[in-house]
Protein backbone atom coordinates (compact mmCIF):
# COMPACT_ATOMS: atom_id res chain seq x y z
CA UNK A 1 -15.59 2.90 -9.24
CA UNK A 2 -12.16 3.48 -8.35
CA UNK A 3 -9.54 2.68 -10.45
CA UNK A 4 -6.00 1.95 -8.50
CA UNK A 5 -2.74 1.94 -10.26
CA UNK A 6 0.50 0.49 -8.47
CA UNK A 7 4.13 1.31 -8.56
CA UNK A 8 7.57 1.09 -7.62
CA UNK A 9 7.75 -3.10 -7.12
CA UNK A 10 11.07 -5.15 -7.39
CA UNK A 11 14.10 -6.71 -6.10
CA UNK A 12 16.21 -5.25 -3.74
CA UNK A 13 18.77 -6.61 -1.13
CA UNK A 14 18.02 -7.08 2.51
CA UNK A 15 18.41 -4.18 4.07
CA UNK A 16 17.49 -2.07 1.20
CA UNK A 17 14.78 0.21 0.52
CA UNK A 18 11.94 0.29 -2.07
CA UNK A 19 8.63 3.05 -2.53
CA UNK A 20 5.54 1.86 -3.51
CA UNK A 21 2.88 4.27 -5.09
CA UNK A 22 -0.77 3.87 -5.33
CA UNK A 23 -2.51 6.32 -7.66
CA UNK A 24 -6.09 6.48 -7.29
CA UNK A 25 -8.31 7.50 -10.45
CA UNK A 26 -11.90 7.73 -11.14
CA UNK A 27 -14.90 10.25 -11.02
CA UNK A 28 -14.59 13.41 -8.92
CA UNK A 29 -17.66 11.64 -6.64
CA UNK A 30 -15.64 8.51 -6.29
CA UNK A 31 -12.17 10.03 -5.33
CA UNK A 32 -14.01 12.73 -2.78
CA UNK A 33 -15.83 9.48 -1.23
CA UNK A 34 -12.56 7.66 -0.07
CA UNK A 35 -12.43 7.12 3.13
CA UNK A 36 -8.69 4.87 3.52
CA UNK A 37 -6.51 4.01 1.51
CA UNK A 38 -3.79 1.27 2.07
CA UNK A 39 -1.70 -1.91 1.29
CA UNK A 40 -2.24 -5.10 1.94
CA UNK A 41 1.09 -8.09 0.88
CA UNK A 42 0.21 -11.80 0.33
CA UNK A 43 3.19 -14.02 0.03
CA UNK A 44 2.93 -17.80 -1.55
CA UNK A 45 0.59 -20.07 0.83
CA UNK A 46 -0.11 -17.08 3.13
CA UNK A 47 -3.72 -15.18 3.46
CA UNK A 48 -3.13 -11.73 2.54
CA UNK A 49 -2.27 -9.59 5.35
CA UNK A 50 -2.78 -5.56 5.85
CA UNK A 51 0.39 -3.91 6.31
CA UNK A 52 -0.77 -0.30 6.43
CA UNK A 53 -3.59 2.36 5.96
CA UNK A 54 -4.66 5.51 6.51
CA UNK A 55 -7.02 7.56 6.71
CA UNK A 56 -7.73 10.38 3.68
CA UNK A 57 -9.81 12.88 6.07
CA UNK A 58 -7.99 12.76 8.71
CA UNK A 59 -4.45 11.34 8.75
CA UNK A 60 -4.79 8.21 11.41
CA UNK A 61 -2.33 5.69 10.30
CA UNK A 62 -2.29 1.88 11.24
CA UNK A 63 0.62 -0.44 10.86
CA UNK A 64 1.07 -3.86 11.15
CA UNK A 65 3.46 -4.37 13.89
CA UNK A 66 5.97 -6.83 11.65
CA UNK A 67 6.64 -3.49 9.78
CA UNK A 68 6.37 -1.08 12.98
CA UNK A 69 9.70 1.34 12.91
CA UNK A 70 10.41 -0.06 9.06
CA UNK A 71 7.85 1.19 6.87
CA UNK A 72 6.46 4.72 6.76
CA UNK A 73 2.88 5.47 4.91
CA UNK A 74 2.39 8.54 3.54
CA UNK A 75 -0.49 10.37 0.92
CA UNK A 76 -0.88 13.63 -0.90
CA UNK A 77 -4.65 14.12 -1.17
CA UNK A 78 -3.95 16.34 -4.37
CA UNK A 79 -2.67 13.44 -6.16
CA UNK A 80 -4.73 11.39 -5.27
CA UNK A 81 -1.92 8.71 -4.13
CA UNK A 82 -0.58 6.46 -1.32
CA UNK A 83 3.16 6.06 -0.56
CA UNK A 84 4.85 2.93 1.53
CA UNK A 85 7.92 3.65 2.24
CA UNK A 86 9.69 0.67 2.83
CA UNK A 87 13.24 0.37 4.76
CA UNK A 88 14.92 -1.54 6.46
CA UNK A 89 13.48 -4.53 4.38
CA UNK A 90 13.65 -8.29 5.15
CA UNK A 91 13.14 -11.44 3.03
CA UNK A 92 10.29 -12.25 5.23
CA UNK A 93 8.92 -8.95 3.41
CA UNK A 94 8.82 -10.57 0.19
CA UNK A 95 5.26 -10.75 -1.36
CA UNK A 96 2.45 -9.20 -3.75
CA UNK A 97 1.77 -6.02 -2.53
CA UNK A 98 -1.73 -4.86 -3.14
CA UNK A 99 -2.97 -1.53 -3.02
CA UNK A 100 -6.48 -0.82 -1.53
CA UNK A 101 -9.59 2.34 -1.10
CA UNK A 102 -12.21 1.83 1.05
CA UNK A 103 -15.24 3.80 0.62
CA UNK A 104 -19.32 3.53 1.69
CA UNK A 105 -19.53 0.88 -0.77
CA UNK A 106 -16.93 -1.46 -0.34
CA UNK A 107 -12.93 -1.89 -0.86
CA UNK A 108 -11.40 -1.79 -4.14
CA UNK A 109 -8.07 -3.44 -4.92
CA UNK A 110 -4.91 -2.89 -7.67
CA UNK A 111 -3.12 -5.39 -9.80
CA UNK A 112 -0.37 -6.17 -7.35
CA UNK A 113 3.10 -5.31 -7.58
CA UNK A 114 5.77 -7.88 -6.53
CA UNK A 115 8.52 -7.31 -4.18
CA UNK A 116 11.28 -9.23 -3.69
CA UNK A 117 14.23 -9.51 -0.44
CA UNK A 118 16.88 -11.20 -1.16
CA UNK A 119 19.06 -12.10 1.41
């Protein structure tokens, strides 16, 4: 099983910028068999939502369209890791951002990292 390790959470001003990271670890089997990797956000009394993901083979990206012309996601296969690049950021934006792989099996999550807009 994949384990997922998160990064680059915190509080920033509207407007501002943050970087997650997702670092994915694991056997050699379970890194080769990810197919997407991504980030979901769930803020207090809301469901958690996807924001972005792509896909490891072969690059297609989907964005939620709140974050459409905001936030960028990026990943370097040789890492093993996920970027979202987040600009342009809004309090609406702040939430638990979670960090997900999807393989043949099933989805696997992260801890969460927080991020916080103020405004």
């Amino acid at each position: 099983q994949v384990q997922l390790v998160e990064s680059g959470g915190g509080l920033v001003q509207a407007g501002g910028s943050l970087r997650l990271s997702c670092a994915a670890s694991g056997s050699i089997f379970d890194i080769r068999s990810i197919t997407t990797m991504g980030w979901h956000r769930q803020a207090p009394g809301n469901e958690r939502e996807l924001v972005a993901s792509i896909d490891t083979n072969y690059g297609d990206i989907n964005l939620a369209d709140s974050v459409k012309g905001r936030f960028t996601i990026s990943r370097d296969n040789a890492k093993n890791t996920v970027y979202l690049q987040m600009n342009s950021l809004k309090p609406e934006d702040t939430a638990v951002y979670y960090c997900h792989t999807d393989d043949s099996r099933g989805r696997y999550w992260g801890q969460g990292t927080q991020v916080t807009v103020s405004s």
